[in-house]
C-alpha atoms as a PDB file:
ATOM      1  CA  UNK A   1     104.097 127.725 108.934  1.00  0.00           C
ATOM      2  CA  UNK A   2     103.018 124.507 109.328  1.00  0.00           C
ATOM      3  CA  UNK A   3     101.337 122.502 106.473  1.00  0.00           C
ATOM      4  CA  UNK A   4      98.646 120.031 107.097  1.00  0.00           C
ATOM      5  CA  UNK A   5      97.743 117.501 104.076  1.00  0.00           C
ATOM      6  CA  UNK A   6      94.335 116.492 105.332  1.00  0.00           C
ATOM      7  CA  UNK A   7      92.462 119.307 104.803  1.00  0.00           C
ATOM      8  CA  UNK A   8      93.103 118.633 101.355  1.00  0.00           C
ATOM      9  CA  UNK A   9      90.418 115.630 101.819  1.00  0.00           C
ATOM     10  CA  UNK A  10      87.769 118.388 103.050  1.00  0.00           C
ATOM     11  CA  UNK A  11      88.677 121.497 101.209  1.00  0.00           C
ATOM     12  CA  UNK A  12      89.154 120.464  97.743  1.00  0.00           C
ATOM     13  CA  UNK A  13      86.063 118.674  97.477  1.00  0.00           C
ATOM     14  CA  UNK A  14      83.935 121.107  99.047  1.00  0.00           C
ATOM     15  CA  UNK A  15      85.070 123.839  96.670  1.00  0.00           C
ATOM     16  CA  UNK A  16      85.088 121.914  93.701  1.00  0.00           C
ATOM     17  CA  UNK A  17      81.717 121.293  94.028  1.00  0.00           C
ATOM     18  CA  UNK A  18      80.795 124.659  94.784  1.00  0.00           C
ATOM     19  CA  UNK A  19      82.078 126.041  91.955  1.00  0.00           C
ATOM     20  CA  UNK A  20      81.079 123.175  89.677  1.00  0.00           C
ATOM     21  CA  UNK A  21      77.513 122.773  91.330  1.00  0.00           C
ATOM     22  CA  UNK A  22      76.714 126.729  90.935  1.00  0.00           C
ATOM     23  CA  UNK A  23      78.108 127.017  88.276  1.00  0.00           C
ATOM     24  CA  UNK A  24      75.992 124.609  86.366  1.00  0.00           C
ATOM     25  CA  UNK A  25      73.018 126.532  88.504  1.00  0.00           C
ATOM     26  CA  UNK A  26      73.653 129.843  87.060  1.00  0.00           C
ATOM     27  CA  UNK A  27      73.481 128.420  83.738  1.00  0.00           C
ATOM     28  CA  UNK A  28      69.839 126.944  84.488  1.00  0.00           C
ATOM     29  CA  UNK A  29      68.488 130.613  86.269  1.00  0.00           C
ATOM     30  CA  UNK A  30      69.027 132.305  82.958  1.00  0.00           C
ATOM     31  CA  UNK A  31      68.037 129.818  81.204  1.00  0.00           C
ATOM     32  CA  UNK A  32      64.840 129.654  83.181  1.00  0.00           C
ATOM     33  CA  UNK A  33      64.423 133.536  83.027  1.00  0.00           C
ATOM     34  CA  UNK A  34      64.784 133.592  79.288  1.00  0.00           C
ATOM     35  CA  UNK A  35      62.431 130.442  78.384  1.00  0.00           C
ATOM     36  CA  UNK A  36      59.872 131.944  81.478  1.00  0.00           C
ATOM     37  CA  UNK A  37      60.268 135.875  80.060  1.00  0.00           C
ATOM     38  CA  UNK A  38      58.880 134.074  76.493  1.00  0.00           C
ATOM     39  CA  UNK A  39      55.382 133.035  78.600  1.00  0.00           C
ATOM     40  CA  UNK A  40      55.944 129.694  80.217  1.00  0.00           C
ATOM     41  CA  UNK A  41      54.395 128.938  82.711  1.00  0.00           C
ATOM     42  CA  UNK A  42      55.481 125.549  84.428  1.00  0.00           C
ATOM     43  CA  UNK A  43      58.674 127.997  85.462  1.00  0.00           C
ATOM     44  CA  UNK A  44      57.715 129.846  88.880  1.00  0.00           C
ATOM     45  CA  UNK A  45      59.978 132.456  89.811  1.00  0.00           C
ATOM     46  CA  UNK A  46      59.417 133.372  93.487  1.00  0.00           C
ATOM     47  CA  UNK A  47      60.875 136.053  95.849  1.00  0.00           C
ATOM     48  CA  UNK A  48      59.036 134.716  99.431  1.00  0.00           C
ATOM     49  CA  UNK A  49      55.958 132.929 100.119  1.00  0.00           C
ATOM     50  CA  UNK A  50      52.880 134.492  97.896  1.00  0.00           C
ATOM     51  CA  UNK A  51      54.819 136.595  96.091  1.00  0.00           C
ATOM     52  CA  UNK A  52      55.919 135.645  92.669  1.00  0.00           C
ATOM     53  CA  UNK A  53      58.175 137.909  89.885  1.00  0.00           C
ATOM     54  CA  UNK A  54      56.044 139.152  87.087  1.00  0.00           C
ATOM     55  CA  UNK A  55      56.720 137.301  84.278  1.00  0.00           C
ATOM     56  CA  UNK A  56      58.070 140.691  82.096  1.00  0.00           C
ATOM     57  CA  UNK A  57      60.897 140.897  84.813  1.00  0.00           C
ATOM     58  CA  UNK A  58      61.590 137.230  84.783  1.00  0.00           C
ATOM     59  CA  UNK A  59      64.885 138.250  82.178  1.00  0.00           C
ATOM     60  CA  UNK A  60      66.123 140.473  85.155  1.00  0.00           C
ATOM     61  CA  UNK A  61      65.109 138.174  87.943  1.00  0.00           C
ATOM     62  CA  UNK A  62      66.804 136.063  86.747  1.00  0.00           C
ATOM     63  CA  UNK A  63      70.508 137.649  85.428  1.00  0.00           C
ATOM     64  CA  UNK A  64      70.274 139.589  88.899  1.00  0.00           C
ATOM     65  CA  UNK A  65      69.573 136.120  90.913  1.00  0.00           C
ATOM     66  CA  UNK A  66      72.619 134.512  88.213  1.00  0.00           C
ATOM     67  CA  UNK A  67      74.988 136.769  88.536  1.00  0.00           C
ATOM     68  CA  UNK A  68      75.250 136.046  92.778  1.00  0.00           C
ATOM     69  CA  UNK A  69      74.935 132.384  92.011  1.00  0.00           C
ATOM     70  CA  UNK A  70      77.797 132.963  89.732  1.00  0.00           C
ATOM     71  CA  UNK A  71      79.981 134.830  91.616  1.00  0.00           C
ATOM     72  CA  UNK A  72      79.746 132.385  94.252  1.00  0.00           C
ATOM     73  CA  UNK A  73      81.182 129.801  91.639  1.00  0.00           C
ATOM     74  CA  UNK A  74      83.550 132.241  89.978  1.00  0.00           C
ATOM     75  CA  UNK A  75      85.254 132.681  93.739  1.00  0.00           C
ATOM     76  CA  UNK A  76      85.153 129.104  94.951  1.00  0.00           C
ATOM     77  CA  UNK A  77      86.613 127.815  91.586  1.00  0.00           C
ATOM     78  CA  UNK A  78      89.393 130.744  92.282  1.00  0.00           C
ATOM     79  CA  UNK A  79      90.454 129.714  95.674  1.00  0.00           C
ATOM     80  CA  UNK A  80      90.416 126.447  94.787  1.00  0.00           C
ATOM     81  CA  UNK A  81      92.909 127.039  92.004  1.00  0.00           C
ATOM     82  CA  UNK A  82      94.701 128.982  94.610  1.00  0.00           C
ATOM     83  CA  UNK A  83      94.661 126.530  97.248  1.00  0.00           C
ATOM     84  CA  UNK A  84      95.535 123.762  94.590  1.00  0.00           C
ATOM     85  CA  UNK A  85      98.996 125.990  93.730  1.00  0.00           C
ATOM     86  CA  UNK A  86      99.401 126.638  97.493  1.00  0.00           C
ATOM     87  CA  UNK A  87      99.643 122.663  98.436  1.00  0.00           C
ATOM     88  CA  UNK A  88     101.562 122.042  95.437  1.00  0.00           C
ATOM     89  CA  UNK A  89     104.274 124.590  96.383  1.00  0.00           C
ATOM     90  CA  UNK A  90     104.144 123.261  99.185  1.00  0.00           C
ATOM     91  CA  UNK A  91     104.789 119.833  98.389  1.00  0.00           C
ATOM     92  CA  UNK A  92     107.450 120.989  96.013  1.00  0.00           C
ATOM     93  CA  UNK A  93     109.139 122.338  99.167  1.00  0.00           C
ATOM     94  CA  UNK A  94     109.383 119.080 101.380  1.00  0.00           C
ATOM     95  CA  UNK A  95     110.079 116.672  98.218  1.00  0.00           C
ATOM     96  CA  UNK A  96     114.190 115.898  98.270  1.00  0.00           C
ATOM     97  CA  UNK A  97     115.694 117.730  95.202  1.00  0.00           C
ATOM     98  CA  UNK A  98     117.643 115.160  92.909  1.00  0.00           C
ATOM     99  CA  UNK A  99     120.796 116.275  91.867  1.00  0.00           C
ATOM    100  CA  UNK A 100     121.824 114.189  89.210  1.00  0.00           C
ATOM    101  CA  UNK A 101     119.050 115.527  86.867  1.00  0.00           C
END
């Protein structure tokens, strides 16, 4: 198998931001459901153009809307552990071993 370094430079950014990014977005959704589900109304919850969630299923909206935003984080923060173990291994495979440890 051959092992190519500079996707490192793409990969590990992209995902890290991923996770990191929708992760912090999840975190906002619910937060938005919750604070919108107590009669706010600055917070618009939309499913398309014209139509808006009531605001008694904004709570439900929003932990349904959450939980795919956070599973998209959950997985990209996964693989990029995963990916991060992969390049170290192997790393750890070209390096020379040193024998007089």
């Amino acid at each position: 198998m051959v092992f190519i370094p500079q996707l490192s430079v793409i990969i590990v950014p992209i995902l890290a931001t991923i996770a990191y990014g929708f992760g912090f977005c999840t975190v906002l959704v619910i937060l938005a459901g919750i604070i919108r589900s107590f009669g706010v109304t600055w917070i618009q919850m939309d499913i398309g153009p014209g139509i808006s969630v009531p605001t008694e299923w904004s709570m439900v909206f929003a932990l349904v809307v959450g939980g795919i935003i956070g599973s998209i984080a959950y997985f990209s923060w996964k693989y990029l552990k995963v990916y991060l173990a992969f390049v170290s291994k192997q790393y750890r495979s070209i390096l020379p071993v040193n024998r007089y440890e």
